[in-house]
N, C-alpha and C. Protein backbone atom coordinates (compact mmCIF):
# COMPACT_ATOMS: atom_id res chain seq x y z
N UNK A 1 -66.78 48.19 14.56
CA UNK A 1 -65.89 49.32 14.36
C UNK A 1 -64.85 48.95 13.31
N UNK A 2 -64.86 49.82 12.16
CA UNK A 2 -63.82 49.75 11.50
C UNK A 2 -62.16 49.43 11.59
N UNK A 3 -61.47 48.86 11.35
CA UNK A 3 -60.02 48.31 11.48
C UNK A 3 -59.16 48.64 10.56
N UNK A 4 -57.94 49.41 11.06
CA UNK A 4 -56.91 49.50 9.76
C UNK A 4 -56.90 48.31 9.11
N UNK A 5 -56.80 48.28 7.52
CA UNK A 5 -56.16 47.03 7.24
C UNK A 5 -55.01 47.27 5.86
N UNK A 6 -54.73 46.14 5.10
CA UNK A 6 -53.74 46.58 4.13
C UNK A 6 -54.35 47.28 3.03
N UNK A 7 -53.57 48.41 2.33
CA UNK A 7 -54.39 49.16 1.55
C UNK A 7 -54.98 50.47 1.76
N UNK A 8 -55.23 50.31 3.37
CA UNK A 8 -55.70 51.81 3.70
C UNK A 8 -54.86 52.85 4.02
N UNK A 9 -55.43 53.80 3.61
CA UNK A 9 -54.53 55.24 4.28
C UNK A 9 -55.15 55.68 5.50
N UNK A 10 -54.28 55.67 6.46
CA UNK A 10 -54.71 56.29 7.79
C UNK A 10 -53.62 57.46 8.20
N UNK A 11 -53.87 58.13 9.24
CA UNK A 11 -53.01 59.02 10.05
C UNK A 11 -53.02 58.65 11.48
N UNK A 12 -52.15 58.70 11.76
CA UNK A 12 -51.43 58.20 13.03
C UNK A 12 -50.46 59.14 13.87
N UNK A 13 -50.42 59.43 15.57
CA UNK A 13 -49.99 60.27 15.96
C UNK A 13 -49.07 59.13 16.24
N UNK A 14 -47.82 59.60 16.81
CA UNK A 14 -46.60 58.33 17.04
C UNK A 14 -45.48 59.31 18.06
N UNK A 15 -45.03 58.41 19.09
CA UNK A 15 -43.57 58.83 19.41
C UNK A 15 -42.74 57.92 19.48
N UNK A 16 -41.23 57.60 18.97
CA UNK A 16 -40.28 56.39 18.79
C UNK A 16 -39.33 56.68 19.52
N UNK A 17 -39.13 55.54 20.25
CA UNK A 17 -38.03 55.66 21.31
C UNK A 17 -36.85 54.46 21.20
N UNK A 18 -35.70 54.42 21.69
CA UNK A 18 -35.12 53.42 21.40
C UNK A 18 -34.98 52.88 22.76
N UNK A 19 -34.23 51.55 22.72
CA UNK A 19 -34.06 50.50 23.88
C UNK A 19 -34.14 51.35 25.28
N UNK A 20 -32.85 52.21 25.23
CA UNK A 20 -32.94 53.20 26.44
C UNK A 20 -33.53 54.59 27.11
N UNK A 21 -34.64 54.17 26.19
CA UNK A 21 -36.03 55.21 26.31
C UNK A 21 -35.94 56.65 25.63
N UNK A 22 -34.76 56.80 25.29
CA UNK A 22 -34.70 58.28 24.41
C UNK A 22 -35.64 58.62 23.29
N UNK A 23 -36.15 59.54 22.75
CA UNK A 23 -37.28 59.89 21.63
C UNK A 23 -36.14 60.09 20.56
N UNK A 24 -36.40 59.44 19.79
CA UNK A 24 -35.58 60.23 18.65
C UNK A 24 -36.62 60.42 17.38
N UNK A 25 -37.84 60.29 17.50
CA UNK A 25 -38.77 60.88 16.96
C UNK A 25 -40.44 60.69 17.32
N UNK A 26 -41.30 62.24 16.85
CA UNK A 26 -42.17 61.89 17.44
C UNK A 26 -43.23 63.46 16.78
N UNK A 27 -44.63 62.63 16.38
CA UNK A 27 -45.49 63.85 15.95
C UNK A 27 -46.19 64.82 16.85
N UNK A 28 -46.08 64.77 18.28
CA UNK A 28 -46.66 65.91 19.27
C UNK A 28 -46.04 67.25 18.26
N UNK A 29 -47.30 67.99 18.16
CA UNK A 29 -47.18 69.18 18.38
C UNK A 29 -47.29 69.65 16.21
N UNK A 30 -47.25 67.96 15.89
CA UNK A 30 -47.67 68.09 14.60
C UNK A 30 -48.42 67.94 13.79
N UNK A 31 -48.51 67.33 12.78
CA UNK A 31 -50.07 66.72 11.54
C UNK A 31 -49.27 65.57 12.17
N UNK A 32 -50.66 64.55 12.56
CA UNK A 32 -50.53 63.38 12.01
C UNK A 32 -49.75 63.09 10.90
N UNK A 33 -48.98 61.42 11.26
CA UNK A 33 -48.41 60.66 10.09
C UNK A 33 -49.32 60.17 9.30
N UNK A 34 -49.27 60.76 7.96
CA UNK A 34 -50.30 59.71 6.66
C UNK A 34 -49.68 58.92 5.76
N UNK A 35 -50.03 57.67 5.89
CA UNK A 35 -49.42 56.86 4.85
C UNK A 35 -50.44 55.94 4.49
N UNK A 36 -50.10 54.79 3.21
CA UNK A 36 -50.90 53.43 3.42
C UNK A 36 -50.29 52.21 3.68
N UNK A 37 -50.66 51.79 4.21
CA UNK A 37 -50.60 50.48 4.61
C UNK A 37 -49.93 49.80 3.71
N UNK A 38 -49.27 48.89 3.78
CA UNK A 38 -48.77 48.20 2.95
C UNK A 38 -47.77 48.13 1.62
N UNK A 39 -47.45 49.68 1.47
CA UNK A 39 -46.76 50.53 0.14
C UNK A 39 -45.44 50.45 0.25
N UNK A 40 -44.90 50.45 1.94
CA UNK A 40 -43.60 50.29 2.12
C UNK A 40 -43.38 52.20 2.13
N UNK A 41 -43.72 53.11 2.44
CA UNK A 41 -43.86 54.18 2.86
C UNK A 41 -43.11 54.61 3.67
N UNK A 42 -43.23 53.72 4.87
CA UNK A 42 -42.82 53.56 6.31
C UNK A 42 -42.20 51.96 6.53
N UNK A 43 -41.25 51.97 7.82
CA UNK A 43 -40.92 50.90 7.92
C UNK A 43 -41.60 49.80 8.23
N UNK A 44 -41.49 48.52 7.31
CA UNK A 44 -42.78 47.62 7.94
C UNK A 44 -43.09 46.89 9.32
N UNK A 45 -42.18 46.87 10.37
CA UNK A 45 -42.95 46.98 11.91
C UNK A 45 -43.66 47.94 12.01
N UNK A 46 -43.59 49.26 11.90
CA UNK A 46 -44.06 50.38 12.69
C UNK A 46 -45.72 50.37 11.47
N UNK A 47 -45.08 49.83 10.16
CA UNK A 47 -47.05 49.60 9.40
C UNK A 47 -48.00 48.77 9.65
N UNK A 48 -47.20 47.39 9.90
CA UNK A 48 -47.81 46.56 10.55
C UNK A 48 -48.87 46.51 12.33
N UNK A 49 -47.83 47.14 12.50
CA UNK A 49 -48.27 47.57 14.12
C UNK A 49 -49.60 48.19 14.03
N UNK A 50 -49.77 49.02 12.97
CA UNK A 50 -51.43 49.57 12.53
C UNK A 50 -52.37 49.00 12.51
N UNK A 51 -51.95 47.40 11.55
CA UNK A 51 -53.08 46.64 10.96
C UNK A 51 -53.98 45.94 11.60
N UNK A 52 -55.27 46.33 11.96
CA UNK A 52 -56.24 45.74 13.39
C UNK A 52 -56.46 46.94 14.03
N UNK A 53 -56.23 47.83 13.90
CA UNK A 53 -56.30 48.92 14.85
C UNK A 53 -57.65 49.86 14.47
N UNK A 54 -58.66 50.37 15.64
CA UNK A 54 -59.45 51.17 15.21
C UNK A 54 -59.06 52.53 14.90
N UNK A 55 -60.08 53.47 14.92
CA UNK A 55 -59.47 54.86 14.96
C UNK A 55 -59.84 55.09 16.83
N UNK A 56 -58.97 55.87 17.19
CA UNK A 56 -59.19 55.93 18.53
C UNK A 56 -58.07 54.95 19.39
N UNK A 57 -57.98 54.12 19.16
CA UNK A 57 -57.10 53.42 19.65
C UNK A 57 -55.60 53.71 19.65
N UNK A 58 -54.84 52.77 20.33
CA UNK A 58 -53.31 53.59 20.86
C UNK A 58 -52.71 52.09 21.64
N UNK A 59 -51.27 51.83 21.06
CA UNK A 59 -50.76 50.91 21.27
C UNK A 59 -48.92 50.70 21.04
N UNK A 60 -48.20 50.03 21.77
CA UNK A 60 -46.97 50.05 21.51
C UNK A 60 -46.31 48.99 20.70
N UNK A 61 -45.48 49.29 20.03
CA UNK A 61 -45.32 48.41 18.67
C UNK A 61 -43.90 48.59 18.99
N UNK A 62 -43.02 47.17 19.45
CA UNK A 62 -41.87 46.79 19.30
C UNK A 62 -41.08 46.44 18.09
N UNK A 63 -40.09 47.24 17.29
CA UNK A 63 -39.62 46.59 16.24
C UNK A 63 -38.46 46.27 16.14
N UNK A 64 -38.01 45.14 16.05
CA UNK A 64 -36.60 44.91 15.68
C UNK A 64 -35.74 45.34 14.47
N UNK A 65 -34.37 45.49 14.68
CA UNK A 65 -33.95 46.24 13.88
C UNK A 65 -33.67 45.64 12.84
N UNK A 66 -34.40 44.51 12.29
CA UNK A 66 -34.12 43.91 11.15
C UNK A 66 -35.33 44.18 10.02
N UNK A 67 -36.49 44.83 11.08
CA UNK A 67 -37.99 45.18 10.26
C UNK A 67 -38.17 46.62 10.55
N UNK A 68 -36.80 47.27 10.58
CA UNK A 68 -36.65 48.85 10.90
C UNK A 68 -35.95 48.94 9.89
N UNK A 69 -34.64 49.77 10.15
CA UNK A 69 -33.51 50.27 9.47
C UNK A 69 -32.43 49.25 9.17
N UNK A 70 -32.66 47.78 9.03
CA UNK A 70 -31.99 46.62 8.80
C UNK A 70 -30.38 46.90 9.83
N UNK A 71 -29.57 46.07 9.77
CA UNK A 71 -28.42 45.79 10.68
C UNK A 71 -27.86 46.62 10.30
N UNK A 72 -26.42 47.19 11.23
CA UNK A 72 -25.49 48.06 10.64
C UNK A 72 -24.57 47.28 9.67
N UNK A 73 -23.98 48.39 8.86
CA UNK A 73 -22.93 47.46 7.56
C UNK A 73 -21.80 48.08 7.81
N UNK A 74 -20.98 47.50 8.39
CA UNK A 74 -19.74 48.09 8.62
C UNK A 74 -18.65 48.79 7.27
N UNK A 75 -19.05 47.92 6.16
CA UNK A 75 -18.99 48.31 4.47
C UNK A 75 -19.39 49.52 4.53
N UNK A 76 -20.38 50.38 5.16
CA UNK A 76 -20.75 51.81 4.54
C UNK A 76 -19.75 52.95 5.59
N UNK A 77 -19.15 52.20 6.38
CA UNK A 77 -18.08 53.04 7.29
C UNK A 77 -16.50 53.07 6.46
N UNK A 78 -16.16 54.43 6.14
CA UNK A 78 -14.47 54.86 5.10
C UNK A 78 -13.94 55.61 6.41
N UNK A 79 -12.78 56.18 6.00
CA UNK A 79 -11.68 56.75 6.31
C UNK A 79 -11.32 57.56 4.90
N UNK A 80 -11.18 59.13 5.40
CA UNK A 80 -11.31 59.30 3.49
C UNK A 80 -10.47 60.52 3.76
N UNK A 81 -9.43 60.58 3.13
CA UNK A 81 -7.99 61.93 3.41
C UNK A 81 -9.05 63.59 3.20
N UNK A 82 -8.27 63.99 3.99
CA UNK A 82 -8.61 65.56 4.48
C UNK A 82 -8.44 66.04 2.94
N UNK A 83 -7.33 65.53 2.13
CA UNK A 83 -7.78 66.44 0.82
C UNK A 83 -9.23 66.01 0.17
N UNK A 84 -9.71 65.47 0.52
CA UNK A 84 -10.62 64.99 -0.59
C UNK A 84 -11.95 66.05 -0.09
N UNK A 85 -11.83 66.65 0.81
CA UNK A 85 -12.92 67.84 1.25
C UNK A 85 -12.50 69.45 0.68
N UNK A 86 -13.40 70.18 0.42
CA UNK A 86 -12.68 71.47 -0.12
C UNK A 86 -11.82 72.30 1.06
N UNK A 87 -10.94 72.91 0.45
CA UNK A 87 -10.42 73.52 1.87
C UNK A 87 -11.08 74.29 2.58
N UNK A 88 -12.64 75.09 2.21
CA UNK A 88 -13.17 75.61 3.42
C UNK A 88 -13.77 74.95 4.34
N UNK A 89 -13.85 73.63 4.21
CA UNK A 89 -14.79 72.66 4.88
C UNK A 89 -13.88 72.57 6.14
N UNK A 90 -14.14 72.47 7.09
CA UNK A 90 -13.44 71.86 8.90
C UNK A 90 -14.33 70.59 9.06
N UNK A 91 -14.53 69.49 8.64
CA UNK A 91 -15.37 68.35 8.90
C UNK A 91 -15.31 68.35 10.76
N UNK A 92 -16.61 67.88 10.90
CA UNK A 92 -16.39 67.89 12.49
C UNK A 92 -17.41 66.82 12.80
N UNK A 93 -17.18 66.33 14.14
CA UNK A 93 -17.92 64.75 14.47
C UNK A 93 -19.69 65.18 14.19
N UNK A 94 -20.31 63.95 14.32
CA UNK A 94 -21.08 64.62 13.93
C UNK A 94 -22.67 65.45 12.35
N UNK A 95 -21.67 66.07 11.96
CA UNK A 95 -21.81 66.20 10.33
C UNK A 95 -22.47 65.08 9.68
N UNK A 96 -23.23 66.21 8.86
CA UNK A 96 -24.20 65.19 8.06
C UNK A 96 -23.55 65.78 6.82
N UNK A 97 -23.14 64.63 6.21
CA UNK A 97 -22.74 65.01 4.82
C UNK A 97 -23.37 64.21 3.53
N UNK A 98 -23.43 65.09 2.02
CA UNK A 98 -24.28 64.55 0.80
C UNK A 98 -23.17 64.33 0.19
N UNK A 99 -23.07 62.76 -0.05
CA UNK A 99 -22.39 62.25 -1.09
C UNK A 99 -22.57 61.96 -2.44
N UNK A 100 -21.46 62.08 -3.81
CA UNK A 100 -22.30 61.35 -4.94
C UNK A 100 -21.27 60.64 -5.07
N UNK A 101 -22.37 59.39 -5.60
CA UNK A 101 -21.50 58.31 -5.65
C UNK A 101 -20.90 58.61 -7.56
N UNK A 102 -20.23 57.62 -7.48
CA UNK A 102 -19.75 57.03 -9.04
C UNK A 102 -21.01 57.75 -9.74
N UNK A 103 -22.02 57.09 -9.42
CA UNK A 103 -23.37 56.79 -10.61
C UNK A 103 -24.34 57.31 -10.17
N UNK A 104 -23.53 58.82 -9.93
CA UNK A 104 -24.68 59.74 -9.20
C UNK A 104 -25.94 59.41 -8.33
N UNK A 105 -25.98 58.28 -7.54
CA UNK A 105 -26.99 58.58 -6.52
C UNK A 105 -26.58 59.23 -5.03
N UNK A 106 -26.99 59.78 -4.85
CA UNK A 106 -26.86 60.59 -3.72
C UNK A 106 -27.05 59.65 -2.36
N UNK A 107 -25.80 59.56 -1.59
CA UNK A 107 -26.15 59.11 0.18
C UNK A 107 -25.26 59.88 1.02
N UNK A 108 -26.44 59.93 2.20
CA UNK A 108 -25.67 60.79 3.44
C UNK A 108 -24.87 60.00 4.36
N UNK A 109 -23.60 60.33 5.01
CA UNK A 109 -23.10 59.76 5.94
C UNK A 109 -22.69 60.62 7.04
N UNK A 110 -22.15 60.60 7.70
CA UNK A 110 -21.82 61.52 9.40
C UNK A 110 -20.65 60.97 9.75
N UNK A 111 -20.20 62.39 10.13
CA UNK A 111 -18.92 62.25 10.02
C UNK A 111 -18.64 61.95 11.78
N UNK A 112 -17.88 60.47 11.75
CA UNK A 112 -17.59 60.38 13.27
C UNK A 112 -16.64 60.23 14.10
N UNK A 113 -15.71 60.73 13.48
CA UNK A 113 -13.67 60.97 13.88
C UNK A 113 -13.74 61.33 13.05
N UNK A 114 -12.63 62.12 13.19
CA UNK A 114 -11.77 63.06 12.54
C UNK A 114 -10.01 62.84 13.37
N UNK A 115 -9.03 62.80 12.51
CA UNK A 115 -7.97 62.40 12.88
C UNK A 115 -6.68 63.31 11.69
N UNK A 116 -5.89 62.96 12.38
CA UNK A 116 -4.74 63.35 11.66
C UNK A 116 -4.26 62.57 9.71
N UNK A 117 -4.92 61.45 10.23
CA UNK A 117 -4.75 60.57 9.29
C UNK A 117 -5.91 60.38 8.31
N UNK A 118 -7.00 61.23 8.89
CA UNK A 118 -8.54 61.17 7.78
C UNK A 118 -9.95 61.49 8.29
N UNK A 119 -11.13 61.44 8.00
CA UNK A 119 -11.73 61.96 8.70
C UNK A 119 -12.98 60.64 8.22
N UNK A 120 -13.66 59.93 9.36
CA UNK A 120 -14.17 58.71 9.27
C UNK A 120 -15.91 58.86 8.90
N UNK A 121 -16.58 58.63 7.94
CA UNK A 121 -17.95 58.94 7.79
C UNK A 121 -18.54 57.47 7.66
N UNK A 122 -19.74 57.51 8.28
CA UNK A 122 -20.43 56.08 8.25
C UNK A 122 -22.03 56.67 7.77
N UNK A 123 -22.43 56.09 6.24
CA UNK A 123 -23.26 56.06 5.85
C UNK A 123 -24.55 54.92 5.79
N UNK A 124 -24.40 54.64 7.25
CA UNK A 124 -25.37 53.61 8.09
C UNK A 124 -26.55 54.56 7.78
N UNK A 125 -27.84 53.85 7.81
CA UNK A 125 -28.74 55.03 8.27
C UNK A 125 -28.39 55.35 10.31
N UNK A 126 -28.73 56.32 10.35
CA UNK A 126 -28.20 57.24 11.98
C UNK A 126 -29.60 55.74 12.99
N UNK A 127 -30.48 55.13 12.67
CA UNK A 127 -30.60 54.11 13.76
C UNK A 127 -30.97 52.69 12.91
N UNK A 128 -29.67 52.44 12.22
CA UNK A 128 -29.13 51.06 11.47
C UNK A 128 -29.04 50.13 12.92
N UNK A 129 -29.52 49.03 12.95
CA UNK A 129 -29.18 48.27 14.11
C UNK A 129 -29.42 48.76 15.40
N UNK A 130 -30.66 49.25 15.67
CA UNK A 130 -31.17 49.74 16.58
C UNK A 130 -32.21 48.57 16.83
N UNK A 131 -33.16 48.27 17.74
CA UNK A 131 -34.70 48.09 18.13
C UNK A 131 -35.24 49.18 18.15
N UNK A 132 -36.43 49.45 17.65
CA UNK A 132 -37.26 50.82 17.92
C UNK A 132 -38.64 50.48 18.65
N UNK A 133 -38.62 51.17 19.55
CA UNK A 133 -39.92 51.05 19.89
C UNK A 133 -41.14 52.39 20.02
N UNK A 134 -42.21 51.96 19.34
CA UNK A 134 -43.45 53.00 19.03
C UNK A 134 -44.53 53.34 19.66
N UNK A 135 -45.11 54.28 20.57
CA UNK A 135 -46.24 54.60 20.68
C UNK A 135 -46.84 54.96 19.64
N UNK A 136 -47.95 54.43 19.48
CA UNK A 136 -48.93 54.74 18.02
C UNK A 136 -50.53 55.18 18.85
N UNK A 137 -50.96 56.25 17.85
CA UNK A 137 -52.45 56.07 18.46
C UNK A 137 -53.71 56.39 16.90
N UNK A 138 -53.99 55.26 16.40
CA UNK A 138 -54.80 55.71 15.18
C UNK A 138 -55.62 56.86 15.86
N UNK A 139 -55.65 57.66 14.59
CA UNK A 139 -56.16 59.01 14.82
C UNK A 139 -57.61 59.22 13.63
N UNK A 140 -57.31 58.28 11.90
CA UNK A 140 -58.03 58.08 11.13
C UNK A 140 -57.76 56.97 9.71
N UNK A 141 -58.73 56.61 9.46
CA UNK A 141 -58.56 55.51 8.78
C UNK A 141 -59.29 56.23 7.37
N UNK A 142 -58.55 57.03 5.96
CA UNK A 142 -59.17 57.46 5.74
C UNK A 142 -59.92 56.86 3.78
């Protein structure tokens, strides 16, 4: 029987949960995930976790958060004055906001206090320093 390996494109049904079992993502009810192997597409636990796998098969893939969304950086967490938002804006916890930087690349941060003194956004990715863990079930190796 054929085996994912590096190089191939497969589709994969998946649900990701973190340490305390919550889903914070998951393809029920969608297309299969397609990617290839090895491209860096996807994060490399959750690609790796593929490699050996038939089609048909289904398995849980532990990843640490250093072969996920790398550690949190406390560097991407500001405090940034209420003027610096337009005045129709009410920032509220929460909020996903598009930043440009200096040199125009674009990053999102979320806004997570709000205070008298500023309103606090951390442009972590939302599960920076997490463990993730994956149900996977190859679906096709194509």
């Amino acid at each position: 029987m054929e085996q994912a390996q590096r190089g191939d494109t497969v589709k994969v049904h998946y649900t990701g949960k973190l340490d305390d079992g919550t889903v914070f993502d998951s393809s029920t009810g969608r297309e299969p995930l397609e990617f290839q192997i090895g491209t860096n597409q996807i994060i490399h636990g959750f690609q790796d976790g593929v490699v050996g796998m038939a089609v048909g098969d289904s398995k849980t893939v532990n990843v640490v958060s250093d072969e996920a969304y790398g550690p949190r950086d406390e560097k991407l967490v500001a405090v940034i004055d209420h003027d610096r938002f337009p005045e129709s804006m009410e920032p509220e916890i929460g909020q996903r906001l598009q930043l440009v930087q200096t040199d125009d690349r674009k990053v999102f941060a979320t806004v997570t206090a709000v205070s008298e003194s500023g309103v606090t956004i951390d442009a972590n990715h939302l599960l920076a320093g997490k463990n993730l863990t994956f149900d996977i079930q190859l679906v096709a190796i194509l």
